[in-house]
Every structure is written in structure tokens, then in C-alpha cells.
PDB file of N, CA and C in Angstrom:
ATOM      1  N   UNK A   1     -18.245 -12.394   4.860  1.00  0.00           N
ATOM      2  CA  UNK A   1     -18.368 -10.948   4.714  1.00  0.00           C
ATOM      3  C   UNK A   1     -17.020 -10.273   4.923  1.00  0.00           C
ATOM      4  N   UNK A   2     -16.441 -10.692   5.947  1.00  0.00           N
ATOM      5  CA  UNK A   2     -15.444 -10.019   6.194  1.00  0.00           C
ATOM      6  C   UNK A   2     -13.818 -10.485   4.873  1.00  0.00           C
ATOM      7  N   UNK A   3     -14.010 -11.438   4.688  1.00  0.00           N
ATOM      8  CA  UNK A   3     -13.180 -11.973   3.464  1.00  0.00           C
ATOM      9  C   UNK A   3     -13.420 -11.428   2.674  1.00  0.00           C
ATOM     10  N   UNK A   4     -14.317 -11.077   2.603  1.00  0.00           N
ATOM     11  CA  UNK A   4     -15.225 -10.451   1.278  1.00  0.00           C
ATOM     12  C   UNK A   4     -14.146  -9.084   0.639  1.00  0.00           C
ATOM     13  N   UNK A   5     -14.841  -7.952   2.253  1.00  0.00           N
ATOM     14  CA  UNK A   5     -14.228  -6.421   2.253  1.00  0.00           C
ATOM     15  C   UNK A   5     -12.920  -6.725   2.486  1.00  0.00           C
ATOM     16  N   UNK A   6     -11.356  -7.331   2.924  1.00  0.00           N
ATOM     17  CA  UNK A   6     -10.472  -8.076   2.659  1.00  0.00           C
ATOM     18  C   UNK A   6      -9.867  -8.086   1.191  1.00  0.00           C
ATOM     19  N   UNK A   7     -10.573  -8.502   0.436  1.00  0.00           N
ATOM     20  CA  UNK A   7     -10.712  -8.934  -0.549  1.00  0.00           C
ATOM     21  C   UNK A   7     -10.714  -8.103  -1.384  1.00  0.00           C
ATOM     22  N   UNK A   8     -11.616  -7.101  -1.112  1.00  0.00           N
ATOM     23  CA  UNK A   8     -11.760  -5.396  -1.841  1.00  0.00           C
ATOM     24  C   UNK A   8     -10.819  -4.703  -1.606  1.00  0.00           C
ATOM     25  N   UNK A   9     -10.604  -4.893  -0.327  1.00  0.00           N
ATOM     26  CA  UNK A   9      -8.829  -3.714   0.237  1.00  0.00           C
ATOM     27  C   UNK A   9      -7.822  -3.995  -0.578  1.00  0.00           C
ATOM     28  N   UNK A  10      -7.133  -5.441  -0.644  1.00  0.00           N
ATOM     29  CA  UNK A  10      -6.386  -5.907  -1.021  1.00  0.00           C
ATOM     30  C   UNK A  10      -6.693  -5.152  -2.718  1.00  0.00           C
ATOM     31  N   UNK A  11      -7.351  -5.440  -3.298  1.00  0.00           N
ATOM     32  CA  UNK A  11      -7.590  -5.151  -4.515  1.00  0.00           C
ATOM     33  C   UNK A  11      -7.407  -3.509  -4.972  1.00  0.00           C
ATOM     34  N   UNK A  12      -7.706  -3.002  -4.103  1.00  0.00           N
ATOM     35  CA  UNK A  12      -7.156  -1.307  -4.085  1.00  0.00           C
ATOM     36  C   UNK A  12      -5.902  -1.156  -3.769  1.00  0.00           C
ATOM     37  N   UNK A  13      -5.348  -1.906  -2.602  1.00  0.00           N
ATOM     38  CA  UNK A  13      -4.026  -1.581  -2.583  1.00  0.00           C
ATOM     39  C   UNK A  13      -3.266  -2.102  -3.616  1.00  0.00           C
ATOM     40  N   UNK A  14      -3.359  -3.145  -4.230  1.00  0.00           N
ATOM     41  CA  UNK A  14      -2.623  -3.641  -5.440  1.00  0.00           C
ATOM     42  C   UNK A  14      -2.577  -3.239  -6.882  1.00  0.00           C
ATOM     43  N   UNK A  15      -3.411  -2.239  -6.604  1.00  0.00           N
ATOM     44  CA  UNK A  15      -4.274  -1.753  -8.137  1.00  0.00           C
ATOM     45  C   UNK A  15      -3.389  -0.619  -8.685  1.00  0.00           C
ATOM     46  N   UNK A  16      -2.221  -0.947  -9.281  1.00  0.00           N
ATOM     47  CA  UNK A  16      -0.948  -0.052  -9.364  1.00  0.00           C
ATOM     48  C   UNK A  16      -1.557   1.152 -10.718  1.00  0.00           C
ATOM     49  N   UNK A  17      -2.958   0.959 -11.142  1.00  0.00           N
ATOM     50  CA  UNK A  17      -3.191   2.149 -11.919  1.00  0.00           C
ATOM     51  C   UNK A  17      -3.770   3.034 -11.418  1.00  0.00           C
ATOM     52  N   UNK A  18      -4.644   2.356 -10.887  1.00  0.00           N
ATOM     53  CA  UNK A  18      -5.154   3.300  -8.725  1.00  0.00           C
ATOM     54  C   UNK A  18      -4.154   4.347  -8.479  1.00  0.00           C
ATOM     55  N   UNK A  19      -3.392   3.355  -7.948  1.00  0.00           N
ATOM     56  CA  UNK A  19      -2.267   4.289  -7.510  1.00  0.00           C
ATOM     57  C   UNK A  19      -1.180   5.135  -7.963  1.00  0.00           C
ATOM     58  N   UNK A  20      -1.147   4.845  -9.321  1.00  0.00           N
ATOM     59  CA  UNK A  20      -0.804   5.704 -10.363  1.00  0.00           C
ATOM     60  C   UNK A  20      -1.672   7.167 -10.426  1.00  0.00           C
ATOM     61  N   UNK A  21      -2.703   7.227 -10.717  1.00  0.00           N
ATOM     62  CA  UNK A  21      -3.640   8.331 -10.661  1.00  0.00           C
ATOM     63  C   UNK A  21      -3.832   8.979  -9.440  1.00  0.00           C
ATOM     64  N   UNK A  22      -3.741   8.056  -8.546  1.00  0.00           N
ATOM     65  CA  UNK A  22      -3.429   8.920  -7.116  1.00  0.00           C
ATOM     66  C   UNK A  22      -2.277   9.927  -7.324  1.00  0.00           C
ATOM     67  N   UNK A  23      -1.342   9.250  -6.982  1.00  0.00           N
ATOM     68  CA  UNK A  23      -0.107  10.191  -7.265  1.00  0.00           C
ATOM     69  C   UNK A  23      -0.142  10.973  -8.146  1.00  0.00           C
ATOM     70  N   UNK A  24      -0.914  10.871  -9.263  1.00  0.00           N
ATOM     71  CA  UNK A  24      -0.398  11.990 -10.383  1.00  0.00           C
ATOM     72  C   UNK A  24      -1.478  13.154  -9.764  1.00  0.00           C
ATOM     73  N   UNK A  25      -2.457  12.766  -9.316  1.00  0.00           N
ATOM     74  CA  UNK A  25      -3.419  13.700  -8.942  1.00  0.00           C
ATOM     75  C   UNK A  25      -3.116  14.570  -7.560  1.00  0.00           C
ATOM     76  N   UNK A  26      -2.281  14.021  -6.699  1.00  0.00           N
ATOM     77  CA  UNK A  26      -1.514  13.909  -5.274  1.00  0.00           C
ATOM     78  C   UNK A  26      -1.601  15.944  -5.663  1.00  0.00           C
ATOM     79  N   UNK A  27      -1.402  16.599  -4.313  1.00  0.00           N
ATOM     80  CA  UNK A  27      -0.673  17.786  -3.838  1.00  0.00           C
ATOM     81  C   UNK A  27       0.372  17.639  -3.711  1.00  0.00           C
ATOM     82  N   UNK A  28       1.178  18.908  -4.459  1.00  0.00           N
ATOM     83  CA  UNK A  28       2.778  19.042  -4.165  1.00  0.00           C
ATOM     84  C   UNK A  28       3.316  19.134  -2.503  1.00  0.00           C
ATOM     85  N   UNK A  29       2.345  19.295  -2.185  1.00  0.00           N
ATOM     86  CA  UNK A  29       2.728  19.353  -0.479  1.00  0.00           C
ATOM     87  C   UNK A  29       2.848  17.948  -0.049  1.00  0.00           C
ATOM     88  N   UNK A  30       1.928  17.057  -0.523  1.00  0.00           N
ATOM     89  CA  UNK A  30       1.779  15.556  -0.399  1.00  0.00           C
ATOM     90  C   UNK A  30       3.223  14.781  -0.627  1.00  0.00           C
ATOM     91  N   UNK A  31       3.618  15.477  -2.231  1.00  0.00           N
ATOM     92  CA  UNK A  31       4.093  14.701  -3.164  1.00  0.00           C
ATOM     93  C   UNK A  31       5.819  14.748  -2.285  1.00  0.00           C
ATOM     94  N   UNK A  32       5.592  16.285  -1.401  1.00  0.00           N
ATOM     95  CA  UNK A  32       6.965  16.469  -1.214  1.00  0.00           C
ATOM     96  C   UNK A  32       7.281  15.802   0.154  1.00  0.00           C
ATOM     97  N   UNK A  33       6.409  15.816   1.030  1.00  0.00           N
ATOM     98  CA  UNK A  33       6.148  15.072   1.993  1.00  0.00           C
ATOM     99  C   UNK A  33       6.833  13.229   2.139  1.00  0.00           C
ATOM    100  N   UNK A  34       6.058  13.296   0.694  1.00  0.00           N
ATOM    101  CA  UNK A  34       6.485  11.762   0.797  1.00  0.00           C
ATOM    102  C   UNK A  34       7.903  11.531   0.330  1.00  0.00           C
ATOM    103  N   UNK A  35       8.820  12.656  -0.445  1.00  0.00           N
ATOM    104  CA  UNK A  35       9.801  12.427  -0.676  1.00  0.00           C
ATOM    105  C   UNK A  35      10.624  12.963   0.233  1.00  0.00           C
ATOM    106  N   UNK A  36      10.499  13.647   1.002  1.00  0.00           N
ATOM    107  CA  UNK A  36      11.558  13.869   1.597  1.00  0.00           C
ATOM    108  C   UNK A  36      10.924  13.264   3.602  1.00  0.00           C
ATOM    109  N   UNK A  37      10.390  12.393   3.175  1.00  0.00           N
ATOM    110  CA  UNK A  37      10.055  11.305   4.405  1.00  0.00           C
ATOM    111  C   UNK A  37       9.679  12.062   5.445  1.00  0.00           C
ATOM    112  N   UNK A  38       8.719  12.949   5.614  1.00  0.00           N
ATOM    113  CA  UNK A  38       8.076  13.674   6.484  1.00  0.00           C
ATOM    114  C   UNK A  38       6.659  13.392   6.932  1.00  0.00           C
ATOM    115  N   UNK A  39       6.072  12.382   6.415  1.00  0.00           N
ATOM    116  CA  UNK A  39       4.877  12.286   5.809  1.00  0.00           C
ATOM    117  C   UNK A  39       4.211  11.190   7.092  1.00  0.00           C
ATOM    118  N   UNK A  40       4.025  11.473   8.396  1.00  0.00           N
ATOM    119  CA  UNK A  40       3.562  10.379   9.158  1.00  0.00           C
ATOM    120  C   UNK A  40       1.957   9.897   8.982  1.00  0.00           C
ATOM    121  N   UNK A  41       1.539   8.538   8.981  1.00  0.00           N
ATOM    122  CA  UNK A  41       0.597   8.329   8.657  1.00  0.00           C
ATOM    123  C   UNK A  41      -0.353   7.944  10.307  1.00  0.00           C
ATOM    124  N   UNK A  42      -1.178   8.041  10.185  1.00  0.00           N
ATOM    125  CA  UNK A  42      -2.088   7.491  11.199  1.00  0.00           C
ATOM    126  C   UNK A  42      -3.520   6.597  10.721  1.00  0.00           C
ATOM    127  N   UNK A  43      -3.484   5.549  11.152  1.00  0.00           N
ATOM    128  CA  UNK A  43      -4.569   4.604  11.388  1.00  0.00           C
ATOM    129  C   UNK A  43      -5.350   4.380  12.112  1.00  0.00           C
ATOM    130  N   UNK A  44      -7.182   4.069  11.905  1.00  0.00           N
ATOM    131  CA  UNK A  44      -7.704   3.967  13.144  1.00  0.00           C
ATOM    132  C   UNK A  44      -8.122   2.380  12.681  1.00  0.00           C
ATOM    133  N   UNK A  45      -8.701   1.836  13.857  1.00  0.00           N
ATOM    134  CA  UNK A  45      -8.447   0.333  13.756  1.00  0.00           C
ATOM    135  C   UNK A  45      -9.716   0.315  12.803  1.00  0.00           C
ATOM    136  N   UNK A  46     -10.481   0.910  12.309  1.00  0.00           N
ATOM    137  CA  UNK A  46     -12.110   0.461  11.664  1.00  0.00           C
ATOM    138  C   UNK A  46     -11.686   1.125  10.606  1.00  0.00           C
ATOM    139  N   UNK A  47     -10.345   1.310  10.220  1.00  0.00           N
ATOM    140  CA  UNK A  47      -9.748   1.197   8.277  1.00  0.00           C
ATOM    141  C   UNK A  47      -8.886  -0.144   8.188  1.00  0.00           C
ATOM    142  N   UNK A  48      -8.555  -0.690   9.250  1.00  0.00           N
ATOM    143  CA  UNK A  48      -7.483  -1.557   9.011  1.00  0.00           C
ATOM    144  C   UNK A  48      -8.109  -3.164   8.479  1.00  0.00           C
ATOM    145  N   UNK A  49      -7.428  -3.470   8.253  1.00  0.00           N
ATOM    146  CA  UNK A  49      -7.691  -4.917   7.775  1.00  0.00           C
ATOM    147  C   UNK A  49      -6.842  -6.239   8.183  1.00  0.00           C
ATOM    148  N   UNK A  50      -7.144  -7.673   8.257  1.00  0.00           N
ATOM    149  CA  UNK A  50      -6.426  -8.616   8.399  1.00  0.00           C
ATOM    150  C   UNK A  50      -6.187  -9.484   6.976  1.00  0.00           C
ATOM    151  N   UNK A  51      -4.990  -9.579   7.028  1.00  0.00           N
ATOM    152  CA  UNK A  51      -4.527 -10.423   5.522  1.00  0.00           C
ATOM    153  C   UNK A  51      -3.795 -11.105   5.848  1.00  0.00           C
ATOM    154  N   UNK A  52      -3.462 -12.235   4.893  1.00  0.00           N
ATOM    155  CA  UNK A  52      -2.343 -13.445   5.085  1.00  0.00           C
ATOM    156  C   UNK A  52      -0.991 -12.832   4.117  1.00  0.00           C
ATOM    157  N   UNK A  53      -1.336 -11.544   3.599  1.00  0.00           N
ATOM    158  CA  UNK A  53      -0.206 -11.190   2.311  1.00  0.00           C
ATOM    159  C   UNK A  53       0.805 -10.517   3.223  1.00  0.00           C
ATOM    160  N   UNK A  54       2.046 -10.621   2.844  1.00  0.00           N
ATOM    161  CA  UNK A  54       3.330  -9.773   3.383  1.00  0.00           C
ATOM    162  C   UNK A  54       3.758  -9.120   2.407  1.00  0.00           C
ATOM    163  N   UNK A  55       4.246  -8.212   2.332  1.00  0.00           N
ATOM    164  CA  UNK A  55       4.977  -7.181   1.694  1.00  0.00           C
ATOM    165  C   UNK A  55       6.349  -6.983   2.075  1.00  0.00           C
ATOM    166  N   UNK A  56       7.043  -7.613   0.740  1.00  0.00           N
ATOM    167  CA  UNK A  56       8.432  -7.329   0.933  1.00  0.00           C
ATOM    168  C   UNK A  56       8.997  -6.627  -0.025  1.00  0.00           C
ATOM    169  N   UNK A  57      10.299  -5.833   0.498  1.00  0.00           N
ATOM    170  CA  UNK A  57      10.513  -4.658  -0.317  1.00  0.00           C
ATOM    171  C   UNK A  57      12.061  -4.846   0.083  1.00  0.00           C
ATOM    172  N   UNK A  58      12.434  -4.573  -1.345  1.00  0.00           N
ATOM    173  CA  UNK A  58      14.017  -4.936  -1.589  1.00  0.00           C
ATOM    174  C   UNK A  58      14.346  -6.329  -0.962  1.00  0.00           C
ATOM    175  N   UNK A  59      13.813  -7.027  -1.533  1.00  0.00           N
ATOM    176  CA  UNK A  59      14.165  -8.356  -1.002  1.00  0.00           C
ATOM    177  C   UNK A  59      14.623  -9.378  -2.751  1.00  0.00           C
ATOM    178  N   UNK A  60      15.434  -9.698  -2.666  1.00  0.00           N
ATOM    179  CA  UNK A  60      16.143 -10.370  -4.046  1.00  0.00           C
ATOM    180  C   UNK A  60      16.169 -12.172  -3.753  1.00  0.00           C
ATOM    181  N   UNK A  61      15.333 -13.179  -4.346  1.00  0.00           N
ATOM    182  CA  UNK A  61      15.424 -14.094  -4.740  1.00  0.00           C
ATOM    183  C   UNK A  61      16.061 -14.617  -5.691  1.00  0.00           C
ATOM    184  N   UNK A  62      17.189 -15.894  -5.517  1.00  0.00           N
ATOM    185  CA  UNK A  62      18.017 -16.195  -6.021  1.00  0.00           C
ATOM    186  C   UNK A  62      17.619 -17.642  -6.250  1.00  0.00           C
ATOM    187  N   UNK A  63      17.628 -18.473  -7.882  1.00  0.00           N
ATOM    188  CA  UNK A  63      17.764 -19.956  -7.837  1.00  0.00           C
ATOM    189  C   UNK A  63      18.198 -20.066  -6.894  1.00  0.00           C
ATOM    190  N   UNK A  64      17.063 -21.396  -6.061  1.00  0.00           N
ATOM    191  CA  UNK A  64      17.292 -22.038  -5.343  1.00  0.00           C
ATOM    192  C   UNK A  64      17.228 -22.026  -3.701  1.00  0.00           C
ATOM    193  N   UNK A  65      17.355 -20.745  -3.583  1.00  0.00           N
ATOM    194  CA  UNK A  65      16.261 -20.252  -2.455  1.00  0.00           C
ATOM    195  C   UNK A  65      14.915 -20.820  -1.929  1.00  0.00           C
ATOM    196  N   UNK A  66      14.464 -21.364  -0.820  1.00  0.00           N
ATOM    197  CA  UNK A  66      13.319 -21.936  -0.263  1.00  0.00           C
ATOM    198  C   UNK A  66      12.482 -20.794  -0.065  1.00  0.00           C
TER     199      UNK A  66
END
């Protein structure tokens, strides 16, 4: 069960047309928020989820790299 809903999260967060339409649909208050890095988020633990995926950002792989 719990792999399951996991499974569903993951799939929303990855769902880059999701999140496309989010944003386009977003408030300019939102939109500005997030650009000019004002935008603090808060979590409560009964949205969060456990995954084995990492997220890396600006990270450049080169032949030959392990």
C-alpha cells in the first residue's frame, strides 16, 4: 500500500506536463515569489513521502564517471 501511494507521488512530481500547467496556471504573486526566492515552503509529515530517488541538480556527467 504504501509503495503503492509512493508510487503515485513520484508520478506527480515527475509529470513535467503537470507541472507545466501548474505554473502556467500559478498567481503572479506565486510566480514572483518563486523568482525572486522568497517563497518558503512548509511540510507536514502526513504529505511527505519515502523514496529511494535523489534529485540532482546541476550535476554534469562525464564518460567514464562511476
Amino acid at each position: 500500500m504504501e509503495d503503492q501511494k509512493t508510487g503515485q507521488n513520484l508520478n506527480q512530481f515527475f509529470d513535467l506536463s503537470r507541472r507545466a500547467k501548474e505554473l502556467k496556471n500559478a498567481s503572479e504573486k506565486l510566480l514572483r515569489r518563486i523568482t525572486d526566492e522568497t517563497l518558503q515552503l512548509h511540510f507536514t509529515k502526513d504529505h511527505l513521502f519515502h523514496s529511494k530517488y535523489f534529485i540532482f541538480e546541476h550535476v554534469a556527467f562525464t564518460e567514464g564517471d562511476n
